[in-house]
PDB file of N, CA and C in Angstrom:
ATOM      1  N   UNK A   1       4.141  -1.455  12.127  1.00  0.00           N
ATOM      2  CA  UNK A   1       3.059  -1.549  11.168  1.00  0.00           C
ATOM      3  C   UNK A   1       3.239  -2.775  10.271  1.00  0.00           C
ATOM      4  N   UNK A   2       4.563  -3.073   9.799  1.00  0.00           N
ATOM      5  CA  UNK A   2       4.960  -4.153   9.001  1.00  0.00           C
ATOM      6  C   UNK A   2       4.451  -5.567   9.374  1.00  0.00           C
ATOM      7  N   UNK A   3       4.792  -5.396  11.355  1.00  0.00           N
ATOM      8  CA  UNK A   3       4.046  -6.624  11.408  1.00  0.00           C
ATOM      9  C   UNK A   3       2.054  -6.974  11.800  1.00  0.00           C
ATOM     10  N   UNK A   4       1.605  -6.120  12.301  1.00  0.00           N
ATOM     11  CA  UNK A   4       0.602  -5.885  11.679  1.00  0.00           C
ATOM     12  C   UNK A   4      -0.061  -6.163  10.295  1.00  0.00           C
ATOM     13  N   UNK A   5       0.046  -5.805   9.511  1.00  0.00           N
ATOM     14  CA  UNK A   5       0.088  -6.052   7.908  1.00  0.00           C
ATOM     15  C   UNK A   5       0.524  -7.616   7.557  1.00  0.00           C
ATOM     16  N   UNK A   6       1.478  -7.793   8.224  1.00  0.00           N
ATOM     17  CA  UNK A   6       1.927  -9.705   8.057  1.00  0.00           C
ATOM     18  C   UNK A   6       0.669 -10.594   8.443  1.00  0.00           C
ATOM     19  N   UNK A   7       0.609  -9.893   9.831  1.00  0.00           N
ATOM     20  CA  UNK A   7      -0.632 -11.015  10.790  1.00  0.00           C
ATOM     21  C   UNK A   7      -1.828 -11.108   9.621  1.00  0.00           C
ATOM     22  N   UNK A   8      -2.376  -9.863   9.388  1.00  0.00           N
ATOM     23  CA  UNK A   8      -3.941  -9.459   8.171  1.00  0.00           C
ATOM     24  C   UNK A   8      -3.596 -10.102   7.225  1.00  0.00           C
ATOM     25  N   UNK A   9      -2.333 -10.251   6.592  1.00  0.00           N
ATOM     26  CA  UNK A   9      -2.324 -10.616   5.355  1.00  0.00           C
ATOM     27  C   UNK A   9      -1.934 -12.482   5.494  1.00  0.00           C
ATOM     28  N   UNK A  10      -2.052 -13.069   6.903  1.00  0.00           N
ATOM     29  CA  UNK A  10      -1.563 -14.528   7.049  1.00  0.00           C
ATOM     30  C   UNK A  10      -3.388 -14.695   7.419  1.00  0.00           C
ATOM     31  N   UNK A  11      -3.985 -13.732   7.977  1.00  0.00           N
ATOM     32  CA  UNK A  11      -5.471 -14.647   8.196  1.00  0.00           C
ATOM     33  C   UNK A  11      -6.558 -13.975   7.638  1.00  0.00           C
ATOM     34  N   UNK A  12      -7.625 -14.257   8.222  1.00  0.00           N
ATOM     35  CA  UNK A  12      -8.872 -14.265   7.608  1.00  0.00           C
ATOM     36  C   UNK A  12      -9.406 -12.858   6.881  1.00  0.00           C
ATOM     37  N   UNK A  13      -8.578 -11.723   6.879  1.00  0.00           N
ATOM     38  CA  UNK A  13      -9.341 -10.380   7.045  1.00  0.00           C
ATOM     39  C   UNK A  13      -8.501 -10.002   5.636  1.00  0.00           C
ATOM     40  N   UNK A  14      -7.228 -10.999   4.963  1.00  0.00           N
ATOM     41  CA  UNK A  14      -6.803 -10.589   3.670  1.00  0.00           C
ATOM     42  C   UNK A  14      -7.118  -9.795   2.652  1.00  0.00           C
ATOM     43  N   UNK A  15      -8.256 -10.467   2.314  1.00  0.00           N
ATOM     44  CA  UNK A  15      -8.989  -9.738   1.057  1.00  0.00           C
ATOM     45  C   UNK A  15      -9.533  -8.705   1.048  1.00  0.00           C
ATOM     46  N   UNK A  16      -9.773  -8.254   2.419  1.00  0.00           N
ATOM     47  CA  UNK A  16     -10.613  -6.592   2.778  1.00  0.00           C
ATOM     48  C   UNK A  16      -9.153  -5.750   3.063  1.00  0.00           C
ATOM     49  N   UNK A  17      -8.051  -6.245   3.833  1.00  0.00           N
ATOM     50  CA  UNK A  17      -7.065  -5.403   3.824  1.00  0.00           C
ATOM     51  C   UNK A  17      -6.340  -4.467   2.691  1.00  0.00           C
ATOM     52  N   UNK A  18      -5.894  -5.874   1.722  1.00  0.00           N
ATOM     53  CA  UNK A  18      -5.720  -5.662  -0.057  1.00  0.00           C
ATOM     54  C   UNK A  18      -6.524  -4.604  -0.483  1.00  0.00           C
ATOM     55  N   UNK A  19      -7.802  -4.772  -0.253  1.00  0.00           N
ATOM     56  CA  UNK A  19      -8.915  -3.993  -1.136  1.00  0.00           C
ATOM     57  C   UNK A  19      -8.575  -1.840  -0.183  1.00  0.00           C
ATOM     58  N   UNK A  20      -8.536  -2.414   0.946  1.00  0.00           N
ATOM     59  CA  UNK A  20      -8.528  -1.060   1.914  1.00  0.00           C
ATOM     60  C   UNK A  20      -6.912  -0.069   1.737  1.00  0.00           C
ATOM     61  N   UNK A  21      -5.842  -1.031   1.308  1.00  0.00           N
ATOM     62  CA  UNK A  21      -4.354  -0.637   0.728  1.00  0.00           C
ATOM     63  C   UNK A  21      -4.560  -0.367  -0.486  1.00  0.00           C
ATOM     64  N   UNK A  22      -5.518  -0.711  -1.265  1.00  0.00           N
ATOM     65  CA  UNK A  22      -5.130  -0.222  -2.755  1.00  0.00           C
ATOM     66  C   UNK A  22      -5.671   1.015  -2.684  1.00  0.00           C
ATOM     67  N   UNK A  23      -7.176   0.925  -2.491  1.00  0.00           N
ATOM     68  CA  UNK A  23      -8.088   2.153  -2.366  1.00  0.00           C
ATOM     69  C   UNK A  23      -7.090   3.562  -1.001  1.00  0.00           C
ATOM     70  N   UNK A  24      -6.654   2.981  -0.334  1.00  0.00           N
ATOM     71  CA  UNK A  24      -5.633   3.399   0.404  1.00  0.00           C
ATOM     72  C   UNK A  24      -4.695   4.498  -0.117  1.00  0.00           C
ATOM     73  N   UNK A  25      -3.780   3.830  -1.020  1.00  0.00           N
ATOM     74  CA  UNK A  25      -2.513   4.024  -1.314  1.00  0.00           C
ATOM     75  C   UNK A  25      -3.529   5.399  -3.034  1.00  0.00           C
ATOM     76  N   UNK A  26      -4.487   4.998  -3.282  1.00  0.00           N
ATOM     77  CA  UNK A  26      -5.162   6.131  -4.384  1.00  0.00           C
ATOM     78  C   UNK A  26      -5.582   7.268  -3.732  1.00  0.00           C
ATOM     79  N   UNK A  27      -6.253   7.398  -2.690  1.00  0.00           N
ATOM     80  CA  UNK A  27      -6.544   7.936  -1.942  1.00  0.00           C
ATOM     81  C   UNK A  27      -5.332   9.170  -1.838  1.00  0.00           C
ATOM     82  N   UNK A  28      -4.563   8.459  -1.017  1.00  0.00           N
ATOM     83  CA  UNK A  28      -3.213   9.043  -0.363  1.00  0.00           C
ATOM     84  C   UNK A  28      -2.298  10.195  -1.794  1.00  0.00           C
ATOM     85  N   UNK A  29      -2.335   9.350  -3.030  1.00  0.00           N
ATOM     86  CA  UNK A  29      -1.249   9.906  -3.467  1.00  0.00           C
ATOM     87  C   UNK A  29      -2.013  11.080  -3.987  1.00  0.00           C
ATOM     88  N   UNK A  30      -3.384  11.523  -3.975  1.00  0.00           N
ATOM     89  CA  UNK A  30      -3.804  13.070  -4.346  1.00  0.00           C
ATOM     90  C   UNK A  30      -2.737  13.915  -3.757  1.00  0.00           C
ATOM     91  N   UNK A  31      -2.410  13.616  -2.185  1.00  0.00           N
ATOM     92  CA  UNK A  31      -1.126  14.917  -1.687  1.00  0.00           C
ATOM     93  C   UNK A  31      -0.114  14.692  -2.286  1.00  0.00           C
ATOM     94  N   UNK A  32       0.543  14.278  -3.377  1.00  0.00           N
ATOM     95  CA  UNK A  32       1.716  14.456  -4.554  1.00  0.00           C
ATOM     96  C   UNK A  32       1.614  15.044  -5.243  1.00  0.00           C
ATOM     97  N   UNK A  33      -0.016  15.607  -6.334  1.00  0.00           N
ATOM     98  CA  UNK A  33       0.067  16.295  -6.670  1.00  0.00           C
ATOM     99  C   UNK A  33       0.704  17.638  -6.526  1.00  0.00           C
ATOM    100  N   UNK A  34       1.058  18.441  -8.226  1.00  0.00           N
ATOM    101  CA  UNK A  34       1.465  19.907  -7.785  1.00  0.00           C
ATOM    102  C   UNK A  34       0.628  20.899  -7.297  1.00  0.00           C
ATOM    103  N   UNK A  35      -0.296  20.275  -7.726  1.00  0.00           N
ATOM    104  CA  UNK A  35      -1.465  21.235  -6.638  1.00  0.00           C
ATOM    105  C   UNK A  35      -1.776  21.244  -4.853  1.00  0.00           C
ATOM    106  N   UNK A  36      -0.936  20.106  -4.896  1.00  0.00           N
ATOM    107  CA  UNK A  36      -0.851  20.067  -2.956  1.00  0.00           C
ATOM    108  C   UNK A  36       0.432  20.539  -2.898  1.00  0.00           C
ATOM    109  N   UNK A  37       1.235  21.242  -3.625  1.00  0.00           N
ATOM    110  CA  UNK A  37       2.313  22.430  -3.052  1.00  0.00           C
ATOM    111  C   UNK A  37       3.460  21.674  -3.627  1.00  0.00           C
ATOM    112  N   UNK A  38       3.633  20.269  -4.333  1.00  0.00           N
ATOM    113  CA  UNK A  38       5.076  19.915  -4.748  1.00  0.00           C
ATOM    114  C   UNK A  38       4.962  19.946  -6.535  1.00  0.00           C
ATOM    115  N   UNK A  39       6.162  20.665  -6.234  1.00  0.00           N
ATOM    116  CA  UNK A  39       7.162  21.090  -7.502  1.00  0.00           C
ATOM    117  C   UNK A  39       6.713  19.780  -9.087  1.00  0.00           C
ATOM    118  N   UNK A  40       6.782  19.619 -10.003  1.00  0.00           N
ATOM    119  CA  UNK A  40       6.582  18.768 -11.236  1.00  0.00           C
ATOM    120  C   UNK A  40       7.381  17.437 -10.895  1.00  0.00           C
ATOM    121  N   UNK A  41       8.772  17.957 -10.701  1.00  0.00           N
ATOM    122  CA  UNK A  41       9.712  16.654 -10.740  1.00  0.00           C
ATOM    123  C   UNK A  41       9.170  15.741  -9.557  1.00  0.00           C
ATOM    124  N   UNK A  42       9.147  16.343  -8.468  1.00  0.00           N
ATOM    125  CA  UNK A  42       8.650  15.484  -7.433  1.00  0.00           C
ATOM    126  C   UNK A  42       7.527  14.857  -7.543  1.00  0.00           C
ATOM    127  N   UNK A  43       6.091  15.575  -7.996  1.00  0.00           N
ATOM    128  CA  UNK A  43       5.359  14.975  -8.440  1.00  0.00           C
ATOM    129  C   UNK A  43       5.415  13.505  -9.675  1.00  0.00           C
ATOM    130  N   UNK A  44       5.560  14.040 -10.115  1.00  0.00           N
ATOM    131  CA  UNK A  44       6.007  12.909 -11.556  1.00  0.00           C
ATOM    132  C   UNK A  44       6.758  11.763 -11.202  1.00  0.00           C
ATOM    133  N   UNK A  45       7.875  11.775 -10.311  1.00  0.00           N
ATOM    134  CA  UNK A  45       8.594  10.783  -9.663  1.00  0.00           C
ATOM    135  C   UNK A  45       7.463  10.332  -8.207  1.00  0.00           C
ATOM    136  N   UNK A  46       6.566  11.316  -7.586  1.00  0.00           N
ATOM    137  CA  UNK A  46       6.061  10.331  -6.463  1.00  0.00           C
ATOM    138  C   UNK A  46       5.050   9.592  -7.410  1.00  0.00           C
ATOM    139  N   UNK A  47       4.118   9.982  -8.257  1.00  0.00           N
ATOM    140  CA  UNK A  47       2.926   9.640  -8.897  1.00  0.00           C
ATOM    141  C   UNK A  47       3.427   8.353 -10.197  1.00  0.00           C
ATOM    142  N   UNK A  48       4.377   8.371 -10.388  1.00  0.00           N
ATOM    143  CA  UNK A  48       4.986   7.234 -10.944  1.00  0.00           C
ATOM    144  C   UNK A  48       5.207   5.952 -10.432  1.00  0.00           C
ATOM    145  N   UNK A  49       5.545   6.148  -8.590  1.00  0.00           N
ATOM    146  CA  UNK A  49       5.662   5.299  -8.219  1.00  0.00           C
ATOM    147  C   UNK A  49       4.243   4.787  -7.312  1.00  0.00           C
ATOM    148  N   UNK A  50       3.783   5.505  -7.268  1.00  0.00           N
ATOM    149  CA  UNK A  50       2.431   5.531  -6.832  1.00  0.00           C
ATOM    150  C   UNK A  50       1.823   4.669  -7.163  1.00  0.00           C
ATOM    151  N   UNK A  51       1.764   5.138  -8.779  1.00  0.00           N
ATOM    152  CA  UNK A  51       1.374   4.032  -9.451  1.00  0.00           C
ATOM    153  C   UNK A  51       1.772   2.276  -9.767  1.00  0.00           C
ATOM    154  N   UNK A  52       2.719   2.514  -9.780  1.00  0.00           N
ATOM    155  CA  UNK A  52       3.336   1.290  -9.325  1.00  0.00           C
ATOM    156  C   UNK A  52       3.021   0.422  -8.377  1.00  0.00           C
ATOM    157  N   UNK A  53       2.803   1.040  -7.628  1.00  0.00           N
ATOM    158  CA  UNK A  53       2.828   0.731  -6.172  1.00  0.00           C
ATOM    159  C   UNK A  53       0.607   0.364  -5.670  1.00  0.00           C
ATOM    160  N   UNK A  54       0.092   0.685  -7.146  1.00  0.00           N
ATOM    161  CA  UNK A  54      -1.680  -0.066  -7.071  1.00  0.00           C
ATOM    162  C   UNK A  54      -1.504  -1.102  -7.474  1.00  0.00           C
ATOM    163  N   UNK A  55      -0.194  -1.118  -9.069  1.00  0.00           N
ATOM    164  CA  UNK A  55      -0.216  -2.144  -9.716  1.00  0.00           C
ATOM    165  C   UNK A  55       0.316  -3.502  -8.722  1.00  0.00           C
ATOM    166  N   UNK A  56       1.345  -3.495  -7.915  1.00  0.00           N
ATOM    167  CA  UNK A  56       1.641  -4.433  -7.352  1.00  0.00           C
ATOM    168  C   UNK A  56       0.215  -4.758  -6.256  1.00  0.00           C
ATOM    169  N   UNK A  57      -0.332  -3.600  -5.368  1.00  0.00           N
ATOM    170  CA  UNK A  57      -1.536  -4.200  -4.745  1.00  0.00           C
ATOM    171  C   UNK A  57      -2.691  -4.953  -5.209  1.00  0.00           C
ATOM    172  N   UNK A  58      -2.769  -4.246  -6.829  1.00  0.00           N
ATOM    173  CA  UNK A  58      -4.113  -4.976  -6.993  1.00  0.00           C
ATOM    174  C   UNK A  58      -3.953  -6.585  -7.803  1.00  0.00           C
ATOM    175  N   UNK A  59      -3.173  -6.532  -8.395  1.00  0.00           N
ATOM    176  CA  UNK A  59      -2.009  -7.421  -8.626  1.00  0.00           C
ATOM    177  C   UNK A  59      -2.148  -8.845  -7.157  1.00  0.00           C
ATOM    178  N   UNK A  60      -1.711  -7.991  -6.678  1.00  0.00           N
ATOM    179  CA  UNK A  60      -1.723  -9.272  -5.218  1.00  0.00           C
ATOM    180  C   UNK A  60      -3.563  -9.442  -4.646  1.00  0.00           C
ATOM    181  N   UNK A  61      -4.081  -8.718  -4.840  1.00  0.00           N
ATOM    182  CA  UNK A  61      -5.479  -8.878  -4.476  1.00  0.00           C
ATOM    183  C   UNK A  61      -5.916  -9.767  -5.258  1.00  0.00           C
ATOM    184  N   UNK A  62      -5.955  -9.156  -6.796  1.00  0.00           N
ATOM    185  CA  UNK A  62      -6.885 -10.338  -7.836  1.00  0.00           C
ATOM    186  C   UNK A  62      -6.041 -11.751  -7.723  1.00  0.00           C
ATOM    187  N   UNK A  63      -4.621 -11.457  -7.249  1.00  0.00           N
ATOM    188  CA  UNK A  63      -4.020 -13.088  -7.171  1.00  0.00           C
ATOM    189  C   UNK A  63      -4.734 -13.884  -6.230  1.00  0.00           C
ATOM    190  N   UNK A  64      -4.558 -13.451  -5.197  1.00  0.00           N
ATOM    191  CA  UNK A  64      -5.488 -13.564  -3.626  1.00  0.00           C
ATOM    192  C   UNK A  64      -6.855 -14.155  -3.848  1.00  0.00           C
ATOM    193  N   UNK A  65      -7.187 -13.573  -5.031  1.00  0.00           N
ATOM    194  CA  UNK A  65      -9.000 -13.914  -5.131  1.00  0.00           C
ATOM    195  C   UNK A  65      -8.894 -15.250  -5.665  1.00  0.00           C
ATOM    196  N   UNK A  66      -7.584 -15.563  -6.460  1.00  0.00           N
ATOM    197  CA  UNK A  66      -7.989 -16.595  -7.353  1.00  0.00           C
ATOM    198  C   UNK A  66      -6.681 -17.796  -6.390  1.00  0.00           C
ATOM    199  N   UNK A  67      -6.592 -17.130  -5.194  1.00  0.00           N
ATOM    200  CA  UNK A  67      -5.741 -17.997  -4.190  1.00  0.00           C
ATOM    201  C   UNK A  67      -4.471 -18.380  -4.171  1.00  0.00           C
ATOM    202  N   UNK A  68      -4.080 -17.886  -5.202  1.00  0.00           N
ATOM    203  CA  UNK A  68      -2.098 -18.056  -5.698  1.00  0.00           C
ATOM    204  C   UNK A  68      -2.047 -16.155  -5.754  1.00  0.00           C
ATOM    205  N   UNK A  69      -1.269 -15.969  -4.780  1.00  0.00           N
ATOM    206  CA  UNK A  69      -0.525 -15.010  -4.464  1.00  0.00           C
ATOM    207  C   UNK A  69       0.444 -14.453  -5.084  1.00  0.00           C
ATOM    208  N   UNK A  70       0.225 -13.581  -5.670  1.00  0.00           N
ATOM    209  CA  UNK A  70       1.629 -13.299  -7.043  1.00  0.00           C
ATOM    210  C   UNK A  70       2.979 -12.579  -6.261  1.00  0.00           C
ATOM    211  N   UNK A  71       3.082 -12.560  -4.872  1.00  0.00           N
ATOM    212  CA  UNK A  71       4.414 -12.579  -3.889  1.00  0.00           C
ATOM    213  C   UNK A  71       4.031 -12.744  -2.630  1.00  0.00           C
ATOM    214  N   UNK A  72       5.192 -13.759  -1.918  1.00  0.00           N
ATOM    215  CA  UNK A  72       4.862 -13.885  -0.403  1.00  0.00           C
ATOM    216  C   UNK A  72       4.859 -12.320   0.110  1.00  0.00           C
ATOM    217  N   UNK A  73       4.040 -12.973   1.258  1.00  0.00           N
ATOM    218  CA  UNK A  73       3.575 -11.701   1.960  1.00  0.00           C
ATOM    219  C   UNK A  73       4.496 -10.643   2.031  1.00  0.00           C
ATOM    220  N   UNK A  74       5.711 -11.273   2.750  1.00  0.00           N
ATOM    221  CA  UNK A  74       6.664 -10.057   2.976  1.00  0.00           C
ATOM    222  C   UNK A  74       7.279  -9.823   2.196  1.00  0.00           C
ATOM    223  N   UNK A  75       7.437 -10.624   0.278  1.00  0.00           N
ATOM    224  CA  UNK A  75       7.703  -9.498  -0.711  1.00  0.00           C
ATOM    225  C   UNK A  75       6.995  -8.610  -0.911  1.00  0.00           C
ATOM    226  N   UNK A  76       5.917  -8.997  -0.633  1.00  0.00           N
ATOM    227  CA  UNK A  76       4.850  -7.819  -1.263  1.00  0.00           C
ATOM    228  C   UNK A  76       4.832  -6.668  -0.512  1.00  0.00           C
ATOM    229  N   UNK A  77       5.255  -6.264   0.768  1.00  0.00           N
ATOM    230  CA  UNK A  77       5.674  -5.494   1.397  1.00  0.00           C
ATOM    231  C   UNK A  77       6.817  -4.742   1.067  1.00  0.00           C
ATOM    232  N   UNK A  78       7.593  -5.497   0.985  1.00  0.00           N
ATOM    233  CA  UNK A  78       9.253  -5.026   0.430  1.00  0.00           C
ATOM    234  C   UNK A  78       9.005  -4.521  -1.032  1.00  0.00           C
ATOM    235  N   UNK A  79       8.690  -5.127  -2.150  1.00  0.00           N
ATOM    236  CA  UNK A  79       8.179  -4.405  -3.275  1.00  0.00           C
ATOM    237  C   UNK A  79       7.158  -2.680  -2.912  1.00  0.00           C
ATOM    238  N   UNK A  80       6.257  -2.971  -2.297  1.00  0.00           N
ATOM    239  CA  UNK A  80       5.574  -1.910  -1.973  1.00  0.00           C
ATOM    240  C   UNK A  80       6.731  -0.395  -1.168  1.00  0.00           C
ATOM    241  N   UNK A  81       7.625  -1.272  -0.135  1.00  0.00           N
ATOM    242  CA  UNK A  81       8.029  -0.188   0.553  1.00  0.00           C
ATOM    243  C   UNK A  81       9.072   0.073  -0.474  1.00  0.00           C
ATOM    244  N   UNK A  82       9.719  -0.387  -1.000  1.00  0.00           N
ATOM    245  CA  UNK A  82      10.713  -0.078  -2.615  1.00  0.00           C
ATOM    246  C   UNK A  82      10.271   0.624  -2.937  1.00  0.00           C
ATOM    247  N   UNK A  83       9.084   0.789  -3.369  1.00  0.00           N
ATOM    248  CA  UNK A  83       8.345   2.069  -4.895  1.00  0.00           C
ATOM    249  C   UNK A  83       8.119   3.370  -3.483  1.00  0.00           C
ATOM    250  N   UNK A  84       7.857   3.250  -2.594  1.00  0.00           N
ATOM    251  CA  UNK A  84       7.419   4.320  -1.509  1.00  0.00           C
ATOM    252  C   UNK A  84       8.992   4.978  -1.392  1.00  0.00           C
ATOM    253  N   UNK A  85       9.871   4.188  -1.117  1.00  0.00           N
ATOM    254  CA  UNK A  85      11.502   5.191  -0.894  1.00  0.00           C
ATOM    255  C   UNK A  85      11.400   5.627  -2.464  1.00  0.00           C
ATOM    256  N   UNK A  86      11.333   4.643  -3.477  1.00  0.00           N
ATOM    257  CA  UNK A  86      12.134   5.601  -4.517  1.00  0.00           C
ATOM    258  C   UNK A  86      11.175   6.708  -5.127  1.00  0.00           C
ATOM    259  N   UNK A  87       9.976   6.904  -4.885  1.00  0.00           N
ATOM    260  CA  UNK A  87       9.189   8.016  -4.850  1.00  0.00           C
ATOM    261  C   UNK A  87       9.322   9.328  -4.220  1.00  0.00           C
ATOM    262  N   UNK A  88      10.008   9.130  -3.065  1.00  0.00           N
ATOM    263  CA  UNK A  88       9.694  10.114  -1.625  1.00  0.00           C
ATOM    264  C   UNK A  88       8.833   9.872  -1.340  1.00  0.00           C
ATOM    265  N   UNK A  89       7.679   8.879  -1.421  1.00  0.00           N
ATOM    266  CA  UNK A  89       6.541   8.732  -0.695  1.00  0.00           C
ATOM    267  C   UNK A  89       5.710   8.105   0.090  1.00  0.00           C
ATOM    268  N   UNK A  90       6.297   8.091   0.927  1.00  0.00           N
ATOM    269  CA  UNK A  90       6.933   6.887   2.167  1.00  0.00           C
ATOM    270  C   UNK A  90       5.176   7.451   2.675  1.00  0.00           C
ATOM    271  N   UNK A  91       5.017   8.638   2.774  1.00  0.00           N
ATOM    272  CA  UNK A  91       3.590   8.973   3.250  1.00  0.00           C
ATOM    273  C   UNK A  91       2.515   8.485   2.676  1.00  0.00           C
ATOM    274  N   UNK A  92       2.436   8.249   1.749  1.00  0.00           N
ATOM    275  CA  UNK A  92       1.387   7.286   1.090  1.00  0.00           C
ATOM    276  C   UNK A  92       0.889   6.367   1.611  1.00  0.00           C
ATOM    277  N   UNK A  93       2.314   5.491   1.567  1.00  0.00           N
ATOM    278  CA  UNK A  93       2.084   4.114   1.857  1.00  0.00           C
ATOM    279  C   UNK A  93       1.786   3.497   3.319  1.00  0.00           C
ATOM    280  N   UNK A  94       2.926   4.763   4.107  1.00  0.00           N
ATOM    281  CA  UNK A  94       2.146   4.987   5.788  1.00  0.00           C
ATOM    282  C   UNK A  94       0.882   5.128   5.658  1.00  0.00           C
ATOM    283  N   UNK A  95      -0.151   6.078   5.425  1.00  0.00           N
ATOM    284  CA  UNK A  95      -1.222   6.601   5.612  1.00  0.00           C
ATOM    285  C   UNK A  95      -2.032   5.246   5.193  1.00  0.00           C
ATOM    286  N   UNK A  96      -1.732   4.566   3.856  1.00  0.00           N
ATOM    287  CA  UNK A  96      -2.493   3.358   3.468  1.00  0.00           C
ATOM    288  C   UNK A  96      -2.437   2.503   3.834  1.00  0.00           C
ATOM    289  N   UNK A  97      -1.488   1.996   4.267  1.00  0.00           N
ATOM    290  CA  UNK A  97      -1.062   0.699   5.444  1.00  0.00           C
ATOM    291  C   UNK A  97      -2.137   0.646   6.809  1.00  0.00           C
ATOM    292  N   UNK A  98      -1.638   2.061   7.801  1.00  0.00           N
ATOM    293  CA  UNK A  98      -2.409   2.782   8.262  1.00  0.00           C
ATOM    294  C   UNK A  98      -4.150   1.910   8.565  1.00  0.00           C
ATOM    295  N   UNK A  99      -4.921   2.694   7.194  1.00  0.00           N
ATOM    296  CA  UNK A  99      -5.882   2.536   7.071  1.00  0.00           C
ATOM    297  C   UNK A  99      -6.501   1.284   6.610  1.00  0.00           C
ATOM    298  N   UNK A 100      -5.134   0.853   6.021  1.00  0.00           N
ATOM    299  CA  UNK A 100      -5.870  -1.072   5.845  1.00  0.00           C
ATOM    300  C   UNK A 100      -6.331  -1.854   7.190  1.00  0.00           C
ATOM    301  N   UNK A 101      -4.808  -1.244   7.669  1.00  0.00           N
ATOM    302  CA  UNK A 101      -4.900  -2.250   9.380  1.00  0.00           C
ATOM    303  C   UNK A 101      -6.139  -1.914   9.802  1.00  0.00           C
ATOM    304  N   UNK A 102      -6.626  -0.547  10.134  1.00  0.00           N
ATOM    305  CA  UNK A 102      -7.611   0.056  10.898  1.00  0.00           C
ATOM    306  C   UNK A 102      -8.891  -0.518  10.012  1.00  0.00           C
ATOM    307  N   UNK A 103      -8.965  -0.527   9.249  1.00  0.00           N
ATOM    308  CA  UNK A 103     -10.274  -1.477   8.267  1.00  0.00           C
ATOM    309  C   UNK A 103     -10.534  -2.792   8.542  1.00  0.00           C
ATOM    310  N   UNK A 104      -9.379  -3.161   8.765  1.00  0.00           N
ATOM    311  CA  UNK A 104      -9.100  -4.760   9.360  1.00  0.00           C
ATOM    312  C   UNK A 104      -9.644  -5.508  10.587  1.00  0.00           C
ATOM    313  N   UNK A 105      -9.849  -4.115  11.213  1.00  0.00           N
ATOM    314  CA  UNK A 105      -9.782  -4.300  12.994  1.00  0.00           C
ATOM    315  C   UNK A 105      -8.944  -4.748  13.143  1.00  0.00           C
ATOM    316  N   UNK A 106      -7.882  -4.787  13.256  1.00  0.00           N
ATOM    317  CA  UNK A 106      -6.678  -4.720  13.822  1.00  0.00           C
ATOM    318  C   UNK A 106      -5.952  -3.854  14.134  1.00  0.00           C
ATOM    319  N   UNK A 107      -6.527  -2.427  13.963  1.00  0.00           N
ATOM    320  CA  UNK A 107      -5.634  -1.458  14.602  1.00  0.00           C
ATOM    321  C   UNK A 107      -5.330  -1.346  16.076  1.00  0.00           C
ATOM    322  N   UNK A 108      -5.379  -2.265  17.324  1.00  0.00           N
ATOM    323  CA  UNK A 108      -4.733  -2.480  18.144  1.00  0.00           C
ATOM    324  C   UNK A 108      -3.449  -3.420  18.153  1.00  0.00           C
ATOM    325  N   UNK A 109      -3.431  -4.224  17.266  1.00  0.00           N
ATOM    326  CA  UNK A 109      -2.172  -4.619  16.874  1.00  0.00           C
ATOM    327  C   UNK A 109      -0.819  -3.760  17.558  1.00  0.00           C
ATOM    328  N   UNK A 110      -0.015  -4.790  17.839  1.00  0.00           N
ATOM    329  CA  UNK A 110       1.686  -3.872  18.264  1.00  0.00           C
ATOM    330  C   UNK A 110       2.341  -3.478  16.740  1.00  0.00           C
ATOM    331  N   UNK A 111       2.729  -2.490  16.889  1.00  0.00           N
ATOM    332  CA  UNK A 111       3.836  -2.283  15.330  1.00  0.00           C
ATOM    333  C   UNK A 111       4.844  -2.754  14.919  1.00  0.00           C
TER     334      UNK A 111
END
């Protein structure tokens, strides 16, 4: 998936990917809530990083818009997959990744 996400984010389909990972990754973290069955602490620690983890996307989007990139591609990945381990919520960011690529047309891409 990582490289997938490299290719979208080196050509033309950038700015819709960004936009499809942020909305993505909001989407996704409703299942952290304690109302989708996890405990406070877990919640609070995934939804913390959750959050984190728009701020760096949208962050790189509005950079994107204005054409200076506030991290190379594959920090911005590595930052992103950082806040997903120290959350537990590696599912998030799968599911949003996921759905960027597939927004992209690129979900035939190799992983």
């Amino acid at each position: 998936m990582r490289a997938n996400a490299l290719a979208i984010l080196g050509g033309s389909e950038r700015l819709r990917f960004l936009v499809a990972l942020a909305a993505g990754i909001s989407f996704a973290a409703r299942g952290q809530y304690v109302e989708a069955g996890y405990d406070e602490a877990h919640a609070l620690r995934a939804l913390r990083h959750v959050n984190e983890m728009m701020i760096v996307a949208t962050v790189q989007l509005q950079s994107s818009m204005a054409q200076k990139p506030a991290y190379p591609d594959e920090a911005f990945l590595e930052v992103l997959a950082d806040h997903a381990s120290m959350g537990h919520c590696r599912e998030v960011l799968g599911s949003a990744l996921k759905e960027a690529i597939d927004v992209s047309g690129y979900g035939s891409l190799t992983s």
